[in-house]
C-alpha atoms as a PDB file:
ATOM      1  CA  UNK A   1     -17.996  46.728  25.395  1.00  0.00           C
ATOM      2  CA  UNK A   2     -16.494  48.840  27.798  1.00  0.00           C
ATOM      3  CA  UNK A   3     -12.609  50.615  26.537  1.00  0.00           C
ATOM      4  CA  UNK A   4     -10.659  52.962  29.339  1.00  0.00           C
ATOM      5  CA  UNK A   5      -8.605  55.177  26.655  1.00  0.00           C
ATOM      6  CA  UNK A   6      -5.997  57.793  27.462  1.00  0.00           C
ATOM      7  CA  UNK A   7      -6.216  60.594  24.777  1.00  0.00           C
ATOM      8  CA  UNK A   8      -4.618  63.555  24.039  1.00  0.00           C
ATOM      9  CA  UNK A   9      -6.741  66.762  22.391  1.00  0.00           C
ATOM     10  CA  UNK A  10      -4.456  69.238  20.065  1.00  0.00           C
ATOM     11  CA  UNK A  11      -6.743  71.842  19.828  1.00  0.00           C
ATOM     12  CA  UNK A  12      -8.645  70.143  16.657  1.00  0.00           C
ATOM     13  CA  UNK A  13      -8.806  66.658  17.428  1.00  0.00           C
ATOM     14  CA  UNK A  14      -8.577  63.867  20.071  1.00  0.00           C
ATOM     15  CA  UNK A  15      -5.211  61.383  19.237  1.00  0.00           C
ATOM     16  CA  UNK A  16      -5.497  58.659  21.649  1.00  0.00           C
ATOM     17  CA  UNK A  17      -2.527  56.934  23.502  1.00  0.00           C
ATOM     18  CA  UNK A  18      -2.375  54.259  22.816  1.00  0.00           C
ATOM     19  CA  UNK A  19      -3.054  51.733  19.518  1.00  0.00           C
ATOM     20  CA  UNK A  20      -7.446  51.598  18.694  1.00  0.00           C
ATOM     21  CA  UNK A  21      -8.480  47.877  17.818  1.00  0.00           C
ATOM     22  CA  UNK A  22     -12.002  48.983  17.129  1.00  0.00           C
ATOM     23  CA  UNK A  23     -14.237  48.472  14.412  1.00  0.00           C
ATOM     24  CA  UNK A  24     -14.027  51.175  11.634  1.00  0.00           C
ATOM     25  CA  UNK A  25     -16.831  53.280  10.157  1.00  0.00           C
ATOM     26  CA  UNK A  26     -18.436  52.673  13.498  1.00  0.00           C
ATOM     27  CA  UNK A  27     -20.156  54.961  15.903  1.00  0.00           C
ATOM     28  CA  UNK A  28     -19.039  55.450  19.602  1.00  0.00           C
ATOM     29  CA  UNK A  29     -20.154  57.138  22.382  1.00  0.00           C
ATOM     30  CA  UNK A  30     -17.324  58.526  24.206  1.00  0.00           C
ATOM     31  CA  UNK A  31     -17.330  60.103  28.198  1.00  0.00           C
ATOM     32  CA  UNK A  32     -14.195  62.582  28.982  1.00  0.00           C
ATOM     33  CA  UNK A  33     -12.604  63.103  32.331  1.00  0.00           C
ATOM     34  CA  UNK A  34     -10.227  65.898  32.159  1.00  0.00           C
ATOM     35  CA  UNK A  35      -7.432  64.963  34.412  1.00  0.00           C
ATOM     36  CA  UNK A  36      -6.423  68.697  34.860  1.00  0.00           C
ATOM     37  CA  UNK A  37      -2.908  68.642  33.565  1.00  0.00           C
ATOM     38  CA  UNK A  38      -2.108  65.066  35.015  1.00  0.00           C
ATOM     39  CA  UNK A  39      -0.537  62.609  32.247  1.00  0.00           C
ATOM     40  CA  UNK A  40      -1.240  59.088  33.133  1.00  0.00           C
ATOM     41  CA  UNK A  41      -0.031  57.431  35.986  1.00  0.00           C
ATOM     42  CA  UNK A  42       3.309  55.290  34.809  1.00  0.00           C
ATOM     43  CA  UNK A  43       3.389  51.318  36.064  1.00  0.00           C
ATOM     44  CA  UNK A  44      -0.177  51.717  37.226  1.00  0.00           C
ATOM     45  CA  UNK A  45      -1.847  50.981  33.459  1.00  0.00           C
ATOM     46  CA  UNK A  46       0.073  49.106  30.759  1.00  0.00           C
ATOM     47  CA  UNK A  47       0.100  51.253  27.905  1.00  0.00           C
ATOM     48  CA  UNK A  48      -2.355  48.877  26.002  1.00  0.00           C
ATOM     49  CA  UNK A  49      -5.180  49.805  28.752  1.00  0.00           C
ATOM     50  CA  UNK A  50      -5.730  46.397  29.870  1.00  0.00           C
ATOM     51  CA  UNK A  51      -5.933  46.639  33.222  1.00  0.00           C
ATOM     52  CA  UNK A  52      -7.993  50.103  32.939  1.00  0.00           C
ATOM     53  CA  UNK A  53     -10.691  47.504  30.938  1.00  0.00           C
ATOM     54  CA  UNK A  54     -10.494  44.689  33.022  1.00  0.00           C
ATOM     55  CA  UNK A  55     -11.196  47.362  36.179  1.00  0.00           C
ATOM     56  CA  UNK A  56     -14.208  48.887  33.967  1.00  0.00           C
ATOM     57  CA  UNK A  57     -15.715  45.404  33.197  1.00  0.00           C
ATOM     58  CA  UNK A  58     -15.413  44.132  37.093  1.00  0.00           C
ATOM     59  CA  UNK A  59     -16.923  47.490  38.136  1.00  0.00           C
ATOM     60  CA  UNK A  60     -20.177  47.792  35.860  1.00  0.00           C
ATOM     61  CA  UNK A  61     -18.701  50.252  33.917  1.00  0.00           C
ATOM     62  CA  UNK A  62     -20.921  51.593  30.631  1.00  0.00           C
ATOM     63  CA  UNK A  63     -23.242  48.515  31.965  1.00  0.00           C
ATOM     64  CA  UNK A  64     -25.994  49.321  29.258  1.00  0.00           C
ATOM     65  CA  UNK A  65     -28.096  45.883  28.876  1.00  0.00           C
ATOM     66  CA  UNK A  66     -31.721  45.863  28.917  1.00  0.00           C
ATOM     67  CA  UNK A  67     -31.931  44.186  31.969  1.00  0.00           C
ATOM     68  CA  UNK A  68     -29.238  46.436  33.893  1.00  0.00           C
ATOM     69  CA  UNK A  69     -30.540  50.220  33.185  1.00  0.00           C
ATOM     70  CA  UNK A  70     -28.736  52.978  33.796  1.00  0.00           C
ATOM     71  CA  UNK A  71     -29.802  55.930  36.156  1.00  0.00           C
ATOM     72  CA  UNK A  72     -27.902  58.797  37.081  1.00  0.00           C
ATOM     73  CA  UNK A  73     -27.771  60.414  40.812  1.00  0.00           C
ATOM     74  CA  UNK A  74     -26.079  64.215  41.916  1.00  0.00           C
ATOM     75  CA  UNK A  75     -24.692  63.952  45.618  1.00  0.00           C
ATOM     76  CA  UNK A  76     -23.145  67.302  46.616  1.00  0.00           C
ATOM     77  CA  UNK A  77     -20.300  67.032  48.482  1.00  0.00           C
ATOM     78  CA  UNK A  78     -17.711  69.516  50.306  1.00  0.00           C
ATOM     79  CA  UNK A  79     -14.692  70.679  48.100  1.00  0.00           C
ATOM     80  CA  UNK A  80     -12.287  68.730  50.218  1.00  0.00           C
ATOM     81  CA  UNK A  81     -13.648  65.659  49.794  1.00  0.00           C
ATOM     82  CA  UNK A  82     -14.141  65.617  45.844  1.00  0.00           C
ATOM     83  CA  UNK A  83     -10.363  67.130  45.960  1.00  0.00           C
ATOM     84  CA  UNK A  84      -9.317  64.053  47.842  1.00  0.00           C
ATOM     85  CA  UNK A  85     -11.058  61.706  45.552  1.00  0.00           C
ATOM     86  CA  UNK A  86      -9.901  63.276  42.688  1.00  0.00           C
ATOM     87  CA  UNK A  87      -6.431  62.930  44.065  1.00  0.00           C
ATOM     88  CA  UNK A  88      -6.918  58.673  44.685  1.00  0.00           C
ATOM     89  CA  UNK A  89      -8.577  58.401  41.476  1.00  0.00           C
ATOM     90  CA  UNK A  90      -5.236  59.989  40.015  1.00  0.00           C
ATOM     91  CA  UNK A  91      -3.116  57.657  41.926  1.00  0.00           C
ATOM     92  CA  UNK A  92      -5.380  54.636  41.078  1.00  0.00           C
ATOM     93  CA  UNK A  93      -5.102  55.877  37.141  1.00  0.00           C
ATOM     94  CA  UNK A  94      -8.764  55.720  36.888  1.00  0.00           C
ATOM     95  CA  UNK A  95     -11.659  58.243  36.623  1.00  0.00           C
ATOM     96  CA  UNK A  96     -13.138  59.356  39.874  1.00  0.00           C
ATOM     97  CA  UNK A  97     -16.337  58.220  38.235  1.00  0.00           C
ATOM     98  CA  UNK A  98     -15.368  54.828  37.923  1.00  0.00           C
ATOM     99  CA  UNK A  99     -13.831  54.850  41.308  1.00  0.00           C
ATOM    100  CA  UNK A 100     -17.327  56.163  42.944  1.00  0.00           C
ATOM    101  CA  UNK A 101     -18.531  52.941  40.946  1.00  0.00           C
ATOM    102  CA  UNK A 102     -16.334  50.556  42.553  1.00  0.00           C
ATOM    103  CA  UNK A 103     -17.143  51.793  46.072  1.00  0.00           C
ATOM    104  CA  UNK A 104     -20.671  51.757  45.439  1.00  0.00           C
ATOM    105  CA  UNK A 105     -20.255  47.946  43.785  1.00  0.00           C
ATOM    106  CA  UNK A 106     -18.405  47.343  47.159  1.00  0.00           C
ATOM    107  CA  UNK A 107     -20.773  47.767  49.321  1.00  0.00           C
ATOM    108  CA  UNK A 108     -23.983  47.105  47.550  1.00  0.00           C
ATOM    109  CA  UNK A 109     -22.432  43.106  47.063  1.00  0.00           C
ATOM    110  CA  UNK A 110     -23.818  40.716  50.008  1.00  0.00           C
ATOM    111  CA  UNK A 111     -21.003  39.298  52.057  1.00  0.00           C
ATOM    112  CA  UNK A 112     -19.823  36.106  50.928  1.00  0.00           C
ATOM    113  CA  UNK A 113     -21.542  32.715  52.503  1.00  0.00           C
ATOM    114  CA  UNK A 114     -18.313  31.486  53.304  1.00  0.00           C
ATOM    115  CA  UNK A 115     -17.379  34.953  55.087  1.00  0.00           C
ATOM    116  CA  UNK A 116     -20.937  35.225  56.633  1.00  0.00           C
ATOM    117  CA  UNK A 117     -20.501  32.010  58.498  1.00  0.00           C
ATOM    118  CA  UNK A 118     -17.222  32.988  59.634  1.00  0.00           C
ATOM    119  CA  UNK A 119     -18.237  35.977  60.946  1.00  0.00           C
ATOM    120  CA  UNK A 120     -21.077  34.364  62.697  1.00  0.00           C
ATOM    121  CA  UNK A 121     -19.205  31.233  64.196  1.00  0.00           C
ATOM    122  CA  UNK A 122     -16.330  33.814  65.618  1.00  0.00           C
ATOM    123  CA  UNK A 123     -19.115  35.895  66.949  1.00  0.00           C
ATOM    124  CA  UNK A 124     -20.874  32.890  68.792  1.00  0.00           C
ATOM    125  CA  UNK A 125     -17.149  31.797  70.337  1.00  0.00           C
ATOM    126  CA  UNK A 126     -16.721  34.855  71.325  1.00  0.00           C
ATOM    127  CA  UNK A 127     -19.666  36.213  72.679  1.00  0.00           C
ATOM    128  CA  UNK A 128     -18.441  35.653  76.817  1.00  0.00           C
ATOM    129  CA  UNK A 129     -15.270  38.051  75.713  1.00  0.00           C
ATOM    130  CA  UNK A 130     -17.621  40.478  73.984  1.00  0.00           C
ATOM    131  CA  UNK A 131     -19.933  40.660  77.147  1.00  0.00           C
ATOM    132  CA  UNK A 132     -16.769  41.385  79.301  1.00  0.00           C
ATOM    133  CA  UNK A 133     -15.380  43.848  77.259  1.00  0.00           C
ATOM    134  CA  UNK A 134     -18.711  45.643  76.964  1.00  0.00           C
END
């Protein structure tokens, strides 16, 4: 189970957003992603977070079966760049984490059949035009 929570820390403890329906007397492991100030995007998560799950779930988020492992990796990458993912992530209303995710899902899924055979039959008709243009 994978939750997206907003939650708000008052100097003692964390009081999330939004209502909890989880399991009491139950341990969690919980990731933080300070959003520097920001308060949660309005109209871009209902306030009962299920578009934040339904993004988390579609995206491999907190993916932990036996079969799917998780790994970790450190790319370094100028300021500007991690400022201007930062800044989409905040527009999106999601983690930048979960945002490298989806990008990495992205391209790491083959292209559809359907698609693939498109793409070849409009290269094929085209090919003459190509070789002119080149």
């Amino acid at each position: 189970m994978t939750k997206i929570l907003f939650v708000t820390y008052d100097g003692e403890v964390l009081r999330p957003d939004e209502p909890l329906d989880l399991e009491p007397n139950t341990h969690y492991e919980i990731s933080l992603n300070a959003m520097n100030g920001a308060k949660r995007p309005e109209g871009i998560l209902p306030s009962n977070g299920v578009v934040a799950e339904k993004l988390a779930r579609e995206n491999g988020a907190g993916a932990n079966s036996s079969s799917d492992e998780l790994a970790s990796i450190t790319v370094t990458l100028p300021a500007s760049q991690v400022r201007e993912l930062e800044a989409l992530a905040e527009q999106l209303g999601v983690s930048s984490e979960l945002l490298i995710r989806s990008s990495i899902k992205e391209l790491l899924i083959p292209p559809d059949a359907d698609y693939q055979r498109g793409t070849e039959y409009l290269m094929t008709k085209n090919a003459e035009l190509y070789r002119r243009l080149a």
